[in-house]
C-alpha atoms as a PDB file:
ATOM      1  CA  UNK A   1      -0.881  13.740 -39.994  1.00  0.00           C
ATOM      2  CA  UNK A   2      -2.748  12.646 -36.677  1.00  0.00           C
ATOM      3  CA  UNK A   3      -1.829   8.506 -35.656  1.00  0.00           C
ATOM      4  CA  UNK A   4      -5.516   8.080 -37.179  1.00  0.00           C
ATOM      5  CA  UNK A   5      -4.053   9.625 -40.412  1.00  0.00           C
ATOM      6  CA  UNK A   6      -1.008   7.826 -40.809  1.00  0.00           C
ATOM      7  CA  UNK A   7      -1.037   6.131 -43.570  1.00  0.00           C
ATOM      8  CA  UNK A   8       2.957   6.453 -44.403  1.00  0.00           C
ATOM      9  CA  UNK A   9       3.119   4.319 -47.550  1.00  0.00           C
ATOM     10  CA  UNK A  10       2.630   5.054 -51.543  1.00  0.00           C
ATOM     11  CA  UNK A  11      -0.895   6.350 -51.063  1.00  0.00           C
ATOM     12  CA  UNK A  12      -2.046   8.963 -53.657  1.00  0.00           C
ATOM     13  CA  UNK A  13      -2.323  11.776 -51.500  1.00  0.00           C
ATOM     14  CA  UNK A  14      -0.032  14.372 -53.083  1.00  0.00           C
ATOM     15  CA  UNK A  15      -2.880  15.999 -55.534  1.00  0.00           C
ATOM     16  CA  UNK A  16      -0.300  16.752 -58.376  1.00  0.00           C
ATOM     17  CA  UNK A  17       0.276  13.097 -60.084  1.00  0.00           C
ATOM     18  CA  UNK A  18      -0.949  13.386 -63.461  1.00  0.00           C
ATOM     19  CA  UNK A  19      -1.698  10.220 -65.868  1.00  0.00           C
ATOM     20  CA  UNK A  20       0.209  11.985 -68.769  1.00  0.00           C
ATOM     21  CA  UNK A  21       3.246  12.543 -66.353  1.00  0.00           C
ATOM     22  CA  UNK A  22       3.910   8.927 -65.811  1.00  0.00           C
ATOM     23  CA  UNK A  23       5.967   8.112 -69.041  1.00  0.00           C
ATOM     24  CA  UNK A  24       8.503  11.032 -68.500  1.00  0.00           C
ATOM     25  CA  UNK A  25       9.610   9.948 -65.372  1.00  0.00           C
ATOM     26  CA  UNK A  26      10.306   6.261 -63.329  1.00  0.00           C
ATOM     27  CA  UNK A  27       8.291   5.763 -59.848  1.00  0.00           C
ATOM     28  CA  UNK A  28      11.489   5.813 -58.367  1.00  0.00           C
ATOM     29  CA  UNK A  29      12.258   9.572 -59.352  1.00  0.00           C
ATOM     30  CA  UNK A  30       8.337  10.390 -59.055  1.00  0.00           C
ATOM     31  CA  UNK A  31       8.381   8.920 -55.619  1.00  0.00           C
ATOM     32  CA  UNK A  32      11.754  10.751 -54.852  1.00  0.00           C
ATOM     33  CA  UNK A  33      10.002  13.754 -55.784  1.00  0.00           C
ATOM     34  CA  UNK A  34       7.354  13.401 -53.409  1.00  0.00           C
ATOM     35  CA  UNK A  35       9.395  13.261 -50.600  1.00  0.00           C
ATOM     36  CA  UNK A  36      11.424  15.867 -51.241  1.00  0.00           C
ATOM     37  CA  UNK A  37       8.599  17.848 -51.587  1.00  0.00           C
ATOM     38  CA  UNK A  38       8.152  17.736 -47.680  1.00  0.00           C
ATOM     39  CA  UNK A  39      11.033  17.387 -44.937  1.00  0.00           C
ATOM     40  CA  UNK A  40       8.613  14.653 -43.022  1.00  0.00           C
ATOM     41  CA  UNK A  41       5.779  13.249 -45.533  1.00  0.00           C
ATOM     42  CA  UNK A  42       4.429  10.977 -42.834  1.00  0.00           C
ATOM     43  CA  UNK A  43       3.297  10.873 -39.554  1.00  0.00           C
ATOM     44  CA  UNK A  44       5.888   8.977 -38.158  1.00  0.00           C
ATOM     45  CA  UNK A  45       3.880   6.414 -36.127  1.00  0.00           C
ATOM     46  CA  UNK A  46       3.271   3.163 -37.250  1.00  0.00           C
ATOM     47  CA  UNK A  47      -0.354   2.307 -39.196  1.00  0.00           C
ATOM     48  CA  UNK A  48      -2.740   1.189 -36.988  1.00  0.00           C
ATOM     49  CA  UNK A  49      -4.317  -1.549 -38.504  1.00  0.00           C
ATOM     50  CA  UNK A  50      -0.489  -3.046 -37.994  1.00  0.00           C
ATOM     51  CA  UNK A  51      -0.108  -2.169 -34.315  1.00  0.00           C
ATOM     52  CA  UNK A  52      -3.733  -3.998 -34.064  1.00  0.00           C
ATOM     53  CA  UNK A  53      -3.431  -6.812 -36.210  1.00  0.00           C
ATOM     54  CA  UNK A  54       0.588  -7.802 -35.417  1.00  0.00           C
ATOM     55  CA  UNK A  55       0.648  -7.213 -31.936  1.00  0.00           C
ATOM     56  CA  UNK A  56      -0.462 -10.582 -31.043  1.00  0.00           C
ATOM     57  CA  UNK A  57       1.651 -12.385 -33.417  1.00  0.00           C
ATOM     58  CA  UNK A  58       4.702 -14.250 -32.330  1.00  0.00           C
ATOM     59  CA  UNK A  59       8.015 -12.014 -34.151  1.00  0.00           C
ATOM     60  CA  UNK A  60      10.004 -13.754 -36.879  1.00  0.00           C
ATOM     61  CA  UNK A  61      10.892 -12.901 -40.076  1.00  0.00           C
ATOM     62  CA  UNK A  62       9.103 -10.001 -41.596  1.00  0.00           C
ATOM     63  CA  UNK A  63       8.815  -8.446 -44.778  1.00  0.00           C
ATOM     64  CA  UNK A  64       7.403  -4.695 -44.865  1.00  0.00           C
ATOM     65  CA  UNK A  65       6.505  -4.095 -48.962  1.00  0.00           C
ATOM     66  CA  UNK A  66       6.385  -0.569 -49.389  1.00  0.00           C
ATOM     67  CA  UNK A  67       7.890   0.583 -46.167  1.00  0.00           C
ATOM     68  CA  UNK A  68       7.921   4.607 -47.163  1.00  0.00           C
ATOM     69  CA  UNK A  69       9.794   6.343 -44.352  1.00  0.00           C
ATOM     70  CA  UNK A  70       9.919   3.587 -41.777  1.00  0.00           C
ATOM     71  CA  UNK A  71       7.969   3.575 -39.437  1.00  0.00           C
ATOM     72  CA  UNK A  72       6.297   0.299 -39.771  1.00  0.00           C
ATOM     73  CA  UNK A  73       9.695  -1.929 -40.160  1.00  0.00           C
ATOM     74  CA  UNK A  74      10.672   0.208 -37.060  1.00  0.00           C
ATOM     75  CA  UNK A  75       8.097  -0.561 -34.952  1.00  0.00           C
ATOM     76  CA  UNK A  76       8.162  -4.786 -36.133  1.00  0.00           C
ATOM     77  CA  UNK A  77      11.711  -4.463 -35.046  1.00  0.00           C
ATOM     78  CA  UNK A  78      11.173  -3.361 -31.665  1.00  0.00           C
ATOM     79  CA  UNK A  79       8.524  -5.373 -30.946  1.00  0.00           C
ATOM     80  CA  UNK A  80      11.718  -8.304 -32.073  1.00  0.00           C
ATOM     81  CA  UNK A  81      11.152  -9.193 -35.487  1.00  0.00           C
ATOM     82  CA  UNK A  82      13.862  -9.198 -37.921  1.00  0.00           C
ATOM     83  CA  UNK A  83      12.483  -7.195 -40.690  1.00  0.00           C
ATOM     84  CA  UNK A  84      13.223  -6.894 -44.593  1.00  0.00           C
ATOM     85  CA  UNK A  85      11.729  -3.135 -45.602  1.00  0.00           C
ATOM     86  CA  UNK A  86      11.135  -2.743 -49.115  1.00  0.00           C
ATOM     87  CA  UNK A  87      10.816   0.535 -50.823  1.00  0.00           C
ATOM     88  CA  UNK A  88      10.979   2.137 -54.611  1.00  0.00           C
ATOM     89  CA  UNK A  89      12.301   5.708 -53.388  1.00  0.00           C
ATOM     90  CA  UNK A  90      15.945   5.958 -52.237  1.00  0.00           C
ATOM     91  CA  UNK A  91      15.208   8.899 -50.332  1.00  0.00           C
ATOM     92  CA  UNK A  92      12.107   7.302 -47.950  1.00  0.00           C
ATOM     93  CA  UNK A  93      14.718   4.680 -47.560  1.00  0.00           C
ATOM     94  CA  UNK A  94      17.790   7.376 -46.652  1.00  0.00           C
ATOM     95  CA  UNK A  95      15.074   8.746 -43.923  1.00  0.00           C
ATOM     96  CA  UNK A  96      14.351   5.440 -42.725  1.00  0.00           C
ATOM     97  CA  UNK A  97      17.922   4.733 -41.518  1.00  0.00           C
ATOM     98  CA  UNK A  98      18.131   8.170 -39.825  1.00  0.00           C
ATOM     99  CA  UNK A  99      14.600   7.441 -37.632  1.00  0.00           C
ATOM    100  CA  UNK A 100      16.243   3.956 -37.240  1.00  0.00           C
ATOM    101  CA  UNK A 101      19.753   5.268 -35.810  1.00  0.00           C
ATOM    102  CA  UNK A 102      17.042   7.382 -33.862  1.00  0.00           C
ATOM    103  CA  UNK A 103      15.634   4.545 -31.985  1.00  0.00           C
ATOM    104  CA  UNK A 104      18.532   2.664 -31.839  1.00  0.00           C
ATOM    105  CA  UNK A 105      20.093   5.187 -29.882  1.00  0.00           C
ATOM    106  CA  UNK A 106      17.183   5.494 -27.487  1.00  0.00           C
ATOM    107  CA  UNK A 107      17.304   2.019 -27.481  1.00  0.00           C
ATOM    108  CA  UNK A 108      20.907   2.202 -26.166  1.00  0.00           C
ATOM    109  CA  UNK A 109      20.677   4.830 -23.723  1.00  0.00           C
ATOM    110  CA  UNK A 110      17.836   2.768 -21.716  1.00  0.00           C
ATOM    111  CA  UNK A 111      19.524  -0.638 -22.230  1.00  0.00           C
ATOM    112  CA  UNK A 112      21.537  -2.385 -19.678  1.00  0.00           C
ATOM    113  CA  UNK A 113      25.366  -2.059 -20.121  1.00  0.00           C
ATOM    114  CA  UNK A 114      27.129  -0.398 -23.145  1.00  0.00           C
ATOM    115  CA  UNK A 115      27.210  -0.494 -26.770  1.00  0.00           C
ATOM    116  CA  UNK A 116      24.931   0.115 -29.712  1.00  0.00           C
ATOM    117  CA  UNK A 117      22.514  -2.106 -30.268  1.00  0.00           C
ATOM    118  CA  UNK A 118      22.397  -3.855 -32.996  1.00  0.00           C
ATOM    119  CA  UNK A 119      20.109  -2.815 -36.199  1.00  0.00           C
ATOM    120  CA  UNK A 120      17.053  -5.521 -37.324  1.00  0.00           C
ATOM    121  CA  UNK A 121      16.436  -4.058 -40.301  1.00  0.00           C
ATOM    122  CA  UNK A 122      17.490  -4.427 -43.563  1.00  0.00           C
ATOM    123  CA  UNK A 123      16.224  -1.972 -46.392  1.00  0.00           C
ATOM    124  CA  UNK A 124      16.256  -2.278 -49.826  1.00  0.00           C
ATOM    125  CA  UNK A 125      15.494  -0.473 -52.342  1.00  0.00           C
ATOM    126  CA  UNK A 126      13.645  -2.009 -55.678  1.00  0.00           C
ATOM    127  CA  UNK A 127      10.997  -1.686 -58.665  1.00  0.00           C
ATOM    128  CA  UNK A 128       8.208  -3.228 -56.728  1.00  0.00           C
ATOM    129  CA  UNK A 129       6.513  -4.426 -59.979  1.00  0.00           C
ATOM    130  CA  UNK A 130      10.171  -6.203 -60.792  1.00  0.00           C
ATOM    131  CA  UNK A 131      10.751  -6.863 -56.822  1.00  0.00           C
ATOM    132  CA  UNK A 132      10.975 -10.793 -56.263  1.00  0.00           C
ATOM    133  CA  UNK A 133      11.439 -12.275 -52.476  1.00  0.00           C
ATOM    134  CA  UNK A 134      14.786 -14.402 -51.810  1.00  0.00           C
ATOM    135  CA  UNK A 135      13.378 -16.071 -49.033  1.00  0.00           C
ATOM    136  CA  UNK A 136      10.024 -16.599 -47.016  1.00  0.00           C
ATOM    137  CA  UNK A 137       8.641 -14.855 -44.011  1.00  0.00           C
ATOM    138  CA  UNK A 138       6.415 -15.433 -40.686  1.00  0.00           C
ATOM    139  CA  UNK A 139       4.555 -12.237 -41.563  1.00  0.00           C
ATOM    140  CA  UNK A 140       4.427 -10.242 -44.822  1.00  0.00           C
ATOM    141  CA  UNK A 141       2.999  -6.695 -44.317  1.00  0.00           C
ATOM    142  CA  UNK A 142       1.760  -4.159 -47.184  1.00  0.00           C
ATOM    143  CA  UNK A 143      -0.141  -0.908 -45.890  1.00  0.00           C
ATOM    144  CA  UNK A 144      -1.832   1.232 -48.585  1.00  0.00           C
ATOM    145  CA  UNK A 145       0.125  -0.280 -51.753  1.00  0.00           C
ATOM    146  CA  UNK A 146      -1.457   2.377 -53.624  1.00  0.00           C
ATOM    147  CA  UNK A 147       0.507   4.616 -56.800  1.00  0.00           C
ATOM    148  CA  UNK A 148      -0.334   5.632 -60.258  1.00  0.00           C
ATOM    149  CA  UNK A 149       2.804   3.976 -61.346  1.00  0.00           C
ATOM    150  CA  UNK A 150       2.098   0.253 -59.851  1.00  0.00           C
ATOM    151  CA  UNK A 151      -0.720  -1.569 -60.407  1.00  0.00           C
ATOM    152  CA  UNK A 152      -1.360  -3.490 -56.668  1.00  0.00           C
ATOM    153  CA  UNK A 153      -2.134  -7.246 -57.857  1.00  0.00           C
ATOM    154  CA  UNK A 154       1.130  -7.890 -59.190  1.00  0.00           C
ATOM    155  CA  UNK A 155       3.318  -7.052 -56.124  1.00  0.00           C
ATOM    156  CA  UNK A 156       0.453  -8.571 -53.526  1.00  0.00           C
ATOM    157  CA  UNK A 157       0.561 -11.507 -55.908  1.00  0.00           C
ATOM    158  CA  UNK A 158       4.115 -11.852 -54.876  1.00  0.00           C
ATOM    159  CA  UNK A 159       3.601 -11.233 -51.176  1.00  0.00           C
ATOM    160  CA  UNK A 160       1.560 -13.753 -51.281  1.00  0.00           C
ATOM    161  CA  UNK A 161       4.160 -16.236 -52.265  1.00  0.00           C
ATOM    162  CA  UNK A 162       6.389 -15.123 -50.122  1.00  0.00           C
ATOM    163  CA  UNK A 163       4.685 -16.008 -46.813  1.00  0.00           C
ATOM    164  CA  UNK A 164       6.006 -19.445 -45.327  1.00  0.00           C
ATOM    165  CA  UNK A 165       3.760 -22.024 -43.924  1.00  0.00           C
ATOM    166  CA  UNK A 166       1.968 -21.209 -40.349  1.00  0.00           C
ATOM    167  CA  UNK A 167       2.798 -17.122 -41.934  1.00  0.00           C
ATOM    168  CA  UNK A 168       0.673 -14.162 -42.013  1.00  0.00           C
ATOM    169  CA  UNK A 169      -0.457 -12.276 -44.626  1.00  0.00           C
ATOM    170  CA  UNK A 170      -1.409  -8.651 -43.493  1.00  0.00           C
ATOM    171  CA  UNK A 171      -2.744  -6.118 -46.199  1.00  0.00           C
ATOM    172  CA  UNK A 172      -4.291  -2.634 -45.766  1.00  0.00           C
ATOM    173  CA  UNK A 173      -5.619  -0.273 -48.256  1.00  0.00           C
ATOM    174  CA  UNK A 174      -7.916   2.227 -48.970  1.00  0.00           C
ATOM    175  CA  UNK A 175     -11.567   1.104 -49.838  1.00  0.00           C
ATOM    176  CA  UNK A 176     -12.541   2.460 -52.867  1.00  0.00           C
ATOM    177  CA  UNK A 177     -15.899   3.381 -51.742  1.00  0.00           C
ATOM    178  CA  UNK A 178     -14.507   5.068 -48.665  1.00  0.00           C
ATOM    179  CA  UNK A 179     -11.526   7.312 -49.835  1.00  0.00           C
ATOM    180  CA  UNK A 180     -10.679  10.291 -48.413  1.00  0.00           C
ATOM    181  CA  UNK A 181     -12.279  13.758 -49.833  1.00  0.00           C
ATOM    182  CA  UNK A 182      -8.782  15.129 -50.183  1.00  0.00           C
ATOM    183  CA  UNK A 183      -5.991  14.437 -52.555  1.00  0.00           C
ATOM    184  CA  UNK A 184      -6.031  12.651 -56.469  1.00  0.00           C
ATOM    185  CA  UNK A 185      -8.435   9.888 -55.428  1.00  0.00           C
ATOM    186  CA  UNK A 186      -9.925   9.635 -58.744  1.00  0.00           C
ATOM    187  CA  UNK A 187      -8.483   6.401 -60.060  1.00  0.00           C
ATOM    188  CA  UNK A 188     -10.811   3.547 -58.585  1.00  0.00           C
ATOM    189  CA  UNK A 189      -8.960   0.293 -60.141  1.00  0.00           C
ATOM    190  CA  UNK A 190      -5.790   1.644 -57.554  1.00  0.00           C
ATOM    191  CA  UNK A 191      -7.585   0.683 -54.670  1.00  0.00           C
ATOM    192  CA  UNK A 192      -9.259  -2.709 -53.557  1.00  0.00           C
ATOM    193  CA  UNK A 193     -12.206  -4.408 -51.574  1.00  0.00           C
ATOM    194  CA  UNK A 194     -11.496  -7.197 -49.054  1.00  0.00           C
ATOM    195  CA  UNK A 195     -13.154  -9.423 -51.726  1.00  0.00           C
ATOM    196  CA  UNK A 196     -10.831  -8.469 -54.527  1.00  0.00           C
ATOM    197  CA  UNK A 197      -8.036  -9.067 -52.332  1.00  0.00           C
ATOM    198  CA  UNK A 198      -9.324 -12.767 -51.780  1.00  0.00           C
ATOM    199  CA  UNK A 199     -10.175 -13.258 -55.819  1.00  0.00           C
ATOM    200  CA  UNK A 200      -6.968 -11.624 -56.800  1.00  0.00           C
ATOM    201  CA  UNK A 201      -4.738 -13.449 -54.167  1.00  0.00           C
ATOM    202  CA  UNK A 202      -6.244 -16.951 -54.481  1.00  0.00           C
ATOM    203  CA  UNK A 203      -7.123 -17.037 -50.909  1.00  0.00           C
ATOM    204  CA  UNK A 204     -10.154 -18.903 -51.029  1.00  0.00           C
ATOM    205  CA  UNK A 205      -7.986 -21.690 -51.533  1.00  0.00           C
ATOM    206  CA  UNK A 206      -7.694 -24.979 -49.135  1.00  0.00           C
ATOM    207  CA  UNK A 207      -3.970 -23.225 -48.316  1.00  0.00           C
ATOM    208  CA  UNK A 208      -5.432 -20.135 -46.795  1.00  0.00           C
ATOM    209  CA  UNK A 209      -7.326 -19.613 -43.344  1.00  0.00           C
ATOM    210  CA  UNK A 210      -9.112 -15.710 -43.814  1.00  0.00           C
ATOM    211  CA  UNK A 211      -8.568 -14.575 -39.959  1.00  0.00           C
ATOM    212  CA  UNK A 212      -9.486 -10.822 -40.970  1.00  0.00           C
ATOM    213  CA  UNK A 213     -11.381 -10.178 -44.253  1.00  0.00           C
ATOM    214  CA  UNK A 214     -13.049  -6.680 -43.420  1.00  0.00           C
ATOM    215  CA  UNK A 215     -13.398  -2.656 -44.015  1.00  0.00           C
ATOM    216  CA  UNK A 216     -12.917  -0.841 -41.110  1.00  0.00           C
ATOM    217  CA  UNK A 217     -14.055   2.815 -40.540  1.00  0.00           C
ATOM    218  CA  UNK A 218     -11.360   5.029 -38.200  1.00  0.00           C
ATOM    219  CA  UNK A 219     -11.194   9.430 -38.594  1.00  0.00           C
ATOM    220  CA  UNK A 220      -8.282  10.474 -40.798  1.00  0.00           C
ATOM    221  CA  UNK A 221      -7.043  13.776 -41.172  1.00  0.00           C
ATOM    222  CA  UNK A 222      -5.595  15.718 -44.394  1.00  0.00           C
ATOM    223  CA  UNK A 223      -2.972  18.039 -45.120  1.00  0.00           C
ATOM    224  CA  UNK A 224      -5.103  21.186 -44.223  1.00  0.00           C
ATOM    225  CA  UNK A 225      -6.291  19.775 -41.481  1.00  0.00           C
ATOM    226  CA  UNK A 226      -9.523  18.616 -42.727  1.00  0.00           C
ATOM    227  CA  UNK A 227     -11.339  15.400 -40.725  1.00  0.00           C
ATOM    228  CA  UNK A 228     -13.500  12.991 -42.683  1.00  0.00           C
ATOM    229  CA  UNK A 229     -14.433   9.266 -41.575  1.00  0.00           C
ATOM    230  CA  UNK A 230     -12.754   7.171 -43.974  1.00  0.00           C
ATOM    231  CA  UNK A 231     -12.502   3.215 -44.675  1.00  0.00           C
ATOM    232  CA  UNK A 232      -9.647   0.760 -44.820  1.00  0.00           C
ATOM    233  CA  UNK A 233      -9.547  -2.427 -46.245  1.00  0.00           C
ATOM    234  CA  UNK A 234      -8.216  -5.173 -43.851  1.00  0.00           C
ATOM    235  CA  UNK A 235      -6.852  -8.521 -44.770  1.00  0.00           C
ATOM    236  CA  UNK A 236      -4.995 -10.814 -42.634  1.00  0.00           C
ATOM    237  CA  UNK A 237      -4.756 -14.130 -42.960  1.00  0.00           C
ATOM    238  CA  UNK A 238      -2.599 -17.243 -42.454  1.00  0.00           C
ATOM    239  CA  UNK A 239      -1.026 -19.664 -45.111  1.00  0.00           C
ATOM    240  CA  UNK A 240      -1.629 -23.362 -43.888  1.00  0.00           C
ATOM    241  CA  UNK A 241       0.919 -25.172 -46.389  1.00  0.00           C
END
């Protein structure tokens, strides 16, 4: 996928899901599946709603909710937050440590005196409709939350919660009047508006301040190469108390 394309989470992209597969198998071994299917699923770069929306945000604590291969934990941690990465598949999670060792050792070889540097991730691997947080965070990110096996309110529900007072809330998804022409797409109720986030979150709520309640249009590429101008949904917003 192009950096335009890279959506690198549980999108619905793979065009071979089917409804009356679902009770035969967990999401964990449908999701395991997946990326077996390909050596590299994603694009490897991080989303770029993320790079837009969290580069001006002071690092903390962050929690990545459906963190897929990596890439967006990986790129929170260099820019110094200390990031929980949340996944369902064991094997996105096995290729997330391997592109973090990656960076980490790129990290070391530019880095002033010797030794590794130490990792700023932790991953874990979880049912995401089971999945509670432990703690709270300065910024909770989930991009494109989207599977036949998880409906999204439950787990973005729980995101919710789990930012800490003066946190951000950052969610990204596919609109579901702007998907892309490619793929199993045919399942509206996966997929959300900026306003259903809002209803569905309680963010209308004297607790919340909406910074970012939008869709945003950007060119995405498919697996054959195909270009179409697609829309994301774009949430971010800060919990007062």
């Amino acid at each position: 996928m192009t950096e335009q394309g890279a959506d690198h989470h549980h999108t619905t992209d793979d065009g071979g899901t089917r409804p009356g597969d679902e009770p035969q198998r967990s999401a964990a071994e449908a999701w395991d599946e997946r990326y077996r299917s390909k050596p590299k699923f994603w694009s490897g770069k991080p989303n770029a709603q993320l790079l837009r929306e969290g580069a001006g945000l002071r690092p903390g604590k962050a929690l990545d909710l459906g963190c897929g291969e990596g890439a967006d934990a990986i790129w929170l941690a260099q820019q110094g937050w200390t990031v929980t990465a949340v996944d369902v598949s064991g094997v996105a999670l096995d290729r997330a440590l391997v592109h973090e060792k990656a960076a980490l050792d790129r990290e070391s070889v530019h880095a002033e005196g010797a030794g590794e540097i130490p990792s700023r991730i932790r991953w874990e691997q979880c049912d995401l409709e089971e999945w509670q947080p432990t703690a709270t965070f300065d910024l909770v990110s989930s991009q494109f939350l989207h599977s036949p096996h998880l409906a999204w309110q439950g787990p973005l529900r729980t995101a919710a919660l789990a930012v800490k007072p003066g946190g951000t809330l950052l969610i990204v998804g596919h609109h579901p009047d702007h998907l892309p022409p490619w793929g199993n797409h045919t399942r509206p109720e996966m997929f959300y508006t900026p306003a259903q986030l809002v209803a569905e979150l309680g963010l209308d709520s004297p607790q919340w301040q909406l910074e970012v309640n939008t869709t945003r249009e950007r060119p995405a590429s498919g697996p054959d190469g195909e270009v179409a101008i697609i829309g994301d949904t774009v949430l971010r917003a800060t919990r007062l108390a």
